[in-house]
Protein backbone atom coordinates (compact mmCIF):
# COMPACT_ATOMS: atom_id res chain seq x y z
CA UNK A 1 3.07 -10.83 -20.79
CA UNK A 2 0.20 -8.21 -20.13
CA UNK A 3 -0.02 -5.76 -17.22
CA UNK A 4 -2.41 -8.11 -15.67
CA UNK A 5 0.15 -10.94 -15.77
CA UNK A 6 3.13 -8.68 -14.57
CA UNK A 7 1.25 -7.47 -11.64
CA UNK A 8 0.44 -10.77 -10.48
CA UNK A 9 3.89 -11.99 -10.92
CA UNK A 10 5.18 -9.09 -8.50
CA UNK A 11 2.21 -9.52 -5.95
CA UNK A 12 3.26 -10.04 -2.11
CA UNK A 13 5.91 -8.79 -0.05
CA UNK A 14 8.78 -6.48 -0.91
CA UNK A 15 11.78 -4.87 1.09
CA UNK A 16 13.40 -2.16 0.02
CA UNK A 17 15.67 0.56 0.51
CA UNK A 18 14.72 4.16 -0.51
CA UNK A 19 17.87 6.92 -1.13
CA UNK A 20 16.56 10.57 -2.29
CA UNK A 21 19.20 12.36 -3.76
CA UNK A 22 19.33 15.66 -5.81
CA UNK A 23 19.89 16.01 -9.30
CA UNK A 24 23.47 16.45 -8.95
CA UNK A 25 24.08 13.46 -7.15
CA UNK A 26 24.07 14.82 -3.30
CA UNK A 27 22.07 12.10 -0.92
CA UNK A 28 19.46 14.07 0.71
CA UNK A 29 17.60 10.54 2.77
CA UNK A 30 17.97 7.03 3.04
CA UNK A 31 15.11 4.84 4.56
CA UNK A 32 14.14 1.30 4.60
CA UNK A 33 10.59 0.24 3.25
CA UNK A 34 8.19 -2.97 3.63
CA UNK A 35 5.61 -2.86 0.26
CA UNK A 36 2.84 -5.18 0.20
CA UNK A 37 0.49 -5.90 -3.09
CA UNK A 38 -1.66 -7.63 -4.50
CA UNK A 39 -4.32 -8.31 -7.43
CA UNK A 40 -8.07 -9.14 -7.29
CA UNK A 41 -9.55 -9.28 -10.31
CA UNK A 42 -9.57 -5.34 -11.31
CA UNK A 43 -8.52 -3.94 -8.82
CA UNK A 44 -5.04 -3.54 -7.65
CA UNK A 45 -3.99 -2.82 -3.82
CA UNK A 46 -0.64 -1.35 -2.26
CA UNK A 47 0.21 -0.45 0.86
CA UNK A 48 3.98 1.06 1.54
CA UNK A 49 5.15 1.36 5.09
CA UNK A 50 8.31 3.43 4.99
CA UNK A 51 10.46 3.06 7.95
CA UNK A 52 11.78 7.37 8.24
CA UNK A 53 13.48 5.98 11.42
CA UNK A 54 14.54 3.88 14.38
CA UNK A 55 10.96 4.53 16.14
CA UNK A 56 9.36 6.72 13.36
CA UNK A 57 7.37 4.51 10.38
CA UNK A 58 4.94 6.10 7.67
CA UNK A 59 1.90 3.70 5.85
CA UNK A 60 0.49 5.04 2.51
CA UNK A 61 -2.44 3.06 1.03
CA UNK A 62 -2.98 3.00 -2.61
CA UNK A 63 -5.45 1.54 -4.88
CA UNK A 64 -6.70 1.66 -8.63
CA UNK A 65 -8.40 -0.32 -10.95
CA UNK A 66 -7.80 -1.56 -14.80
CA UNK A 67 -9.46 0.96 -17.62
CA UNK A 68 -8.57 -1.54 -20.80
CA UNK A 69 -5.23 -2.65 -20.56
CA UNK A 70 -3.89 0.59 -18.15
CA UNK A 71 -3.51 0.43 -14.77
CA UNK A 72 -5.58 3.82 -13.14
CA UNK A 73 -4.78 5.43 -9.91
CA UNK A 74 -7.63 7.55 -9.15
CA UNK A 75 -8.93 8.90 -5.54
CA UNK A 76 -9.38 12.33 -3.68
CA UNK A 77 -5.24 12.57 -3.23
CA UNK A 78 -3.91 10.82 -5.88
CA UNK A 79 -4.10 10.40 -9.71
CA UNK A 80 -1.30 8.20 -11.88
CA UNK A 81 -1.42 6.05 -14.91
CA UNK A 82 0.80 2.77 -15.23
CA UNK A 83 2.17 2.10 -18.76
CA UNK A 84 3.92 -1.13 -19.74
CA UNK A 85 6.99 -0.76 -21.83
CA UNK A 86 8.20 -4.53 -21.97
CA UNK A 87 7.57 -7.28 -19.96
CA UNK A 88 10.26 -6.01 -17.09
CA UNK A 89 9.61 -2.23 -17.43
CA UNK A 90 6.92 -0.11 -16.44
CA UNK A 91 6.28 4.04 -15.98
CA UNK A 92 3.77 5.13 -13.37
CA UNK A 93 3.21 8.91 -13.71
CA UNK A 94 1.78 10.15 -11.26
CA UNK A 95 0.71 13.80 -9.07
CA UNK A 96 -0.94 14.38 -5.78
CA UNK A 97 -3.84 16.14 -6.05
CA UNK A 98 -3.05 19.10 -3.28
CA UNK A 99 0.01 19.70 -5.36
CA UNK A 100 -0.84 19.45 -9.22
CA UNK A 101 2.61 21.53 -9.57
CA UNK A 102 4.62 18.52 -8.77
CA UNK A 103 5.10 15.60 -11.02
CA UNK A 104 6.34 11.91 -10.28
CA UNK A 105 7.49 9.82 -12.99
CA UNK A 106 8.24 6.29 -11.90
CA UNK A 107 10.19 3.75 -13.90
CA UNK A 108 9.96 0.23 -12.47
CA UNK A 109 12.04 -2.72 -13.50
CA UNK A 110 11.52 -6.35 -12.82
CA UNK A 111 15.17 -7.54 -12.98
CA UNK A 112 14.47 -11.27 -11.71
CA UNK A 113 11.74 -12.79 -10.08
CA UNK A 114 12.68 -11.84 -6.81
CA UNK A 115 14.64 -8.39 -7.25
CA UNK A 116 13.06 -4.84 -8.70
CA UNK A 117 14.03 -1.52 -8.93
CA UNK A 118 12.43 2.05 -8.87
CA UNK A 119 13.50 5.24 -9.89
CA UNK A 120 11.36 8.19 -9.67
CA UNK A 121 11.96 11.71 -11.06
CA UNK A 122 10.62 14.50 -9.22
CA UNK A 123 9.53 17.32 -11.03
CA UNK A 124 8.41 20.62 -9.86
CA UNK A 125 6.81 23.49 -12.31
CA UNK A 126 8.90 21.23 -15.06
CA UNK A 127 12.12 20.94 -13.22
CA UNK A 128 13.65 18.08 -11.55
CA UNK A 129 13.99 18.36 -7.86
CA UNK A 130 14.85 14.93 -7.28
CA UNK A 131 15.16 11.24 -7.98
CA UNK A 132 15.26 8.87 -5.94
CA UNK A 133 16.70 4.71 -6.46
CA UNK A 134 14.43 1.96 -5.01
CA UNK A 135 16.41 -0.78 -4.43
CA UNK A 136 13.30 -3.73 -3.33
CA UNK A 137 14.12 -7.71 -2.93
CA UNK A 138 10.65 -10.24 -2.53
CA UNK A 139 10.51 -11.39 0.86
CA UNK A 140 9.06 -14.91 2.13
CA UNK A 141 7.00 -12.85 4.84
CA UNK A 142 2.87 -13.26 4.22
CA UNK A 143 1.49 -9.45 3.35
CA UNK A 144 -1.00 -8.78 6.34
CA UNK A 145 -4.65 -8.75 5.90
CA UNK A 146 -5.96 -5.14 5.02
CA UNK A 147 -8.20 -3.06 2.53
């Protein structure tokens, strides 16, 4: 299966449930999440609504493109690099740009059709500072119309 393939496989509507903890263990936040993604041609488009709280909801929009076989994230706040392992596995590495000193490295797993998981380790001038467990099951629900 190529990255192409994968991604189009996972493409629609995820919920999910988002625990940070620290790196011994100690839960530091626990939120729910709505993803939504999809494939056209090249280019690749996420959105991630993270619901903080009762009333309180965040919405990050992401995009990148194929270079080859590698998935690119590339604008003004982002930059990460998608690299398939096996046909379930994936690492995104990723930084913000305003904060070059942090470091994200994302391993996603495709357990079954319908269920994946996240984990992302949070580095900080080369120490972890975090992970957190994404914990995401598909959902019927249609992804809403956006760009």
């Amino acid at each position: 299966m190529t990255e192409r393939e994968r991604l189009q496989a996972i493409a629609g509507v995820w919920l999910g449930t988002y625990t940070h903890l620290t790196p011994d263990g100690t839960v530091l936040d626990r939120y729910t999440s709505r993803q939504e993604c999809r494939l056209e041609g090249d280019q690749w488009y996420e959105r991630i609504i993270y619901r903080v709280g009762t009333d309180e909801q965040q919405t990050f929009d992401f995009r990148a493109r194929f270079v080859g076989e590698e998935l690119v994230f590339e604008d003004a706040q982002l930059h990460g690099q998608t690299t398939r392992v096996s046909d379930d596995v994936s690492i995104f590495d990723y930084y913000w740009k305003d904060r070059p000193h942090i470091r994200i490295v994302e391993t996603i797993v495709v357990s079954r059709p319908d269920r994946k998981s996240r984990i992302w380790q949070t580095f900080e001038h080369g120490q972890l500072v975090k992970v957190t467990i994404i914990d995401e099951r598909r959902s019927d629900e249609q992804p809403a119309i956006w760009y």
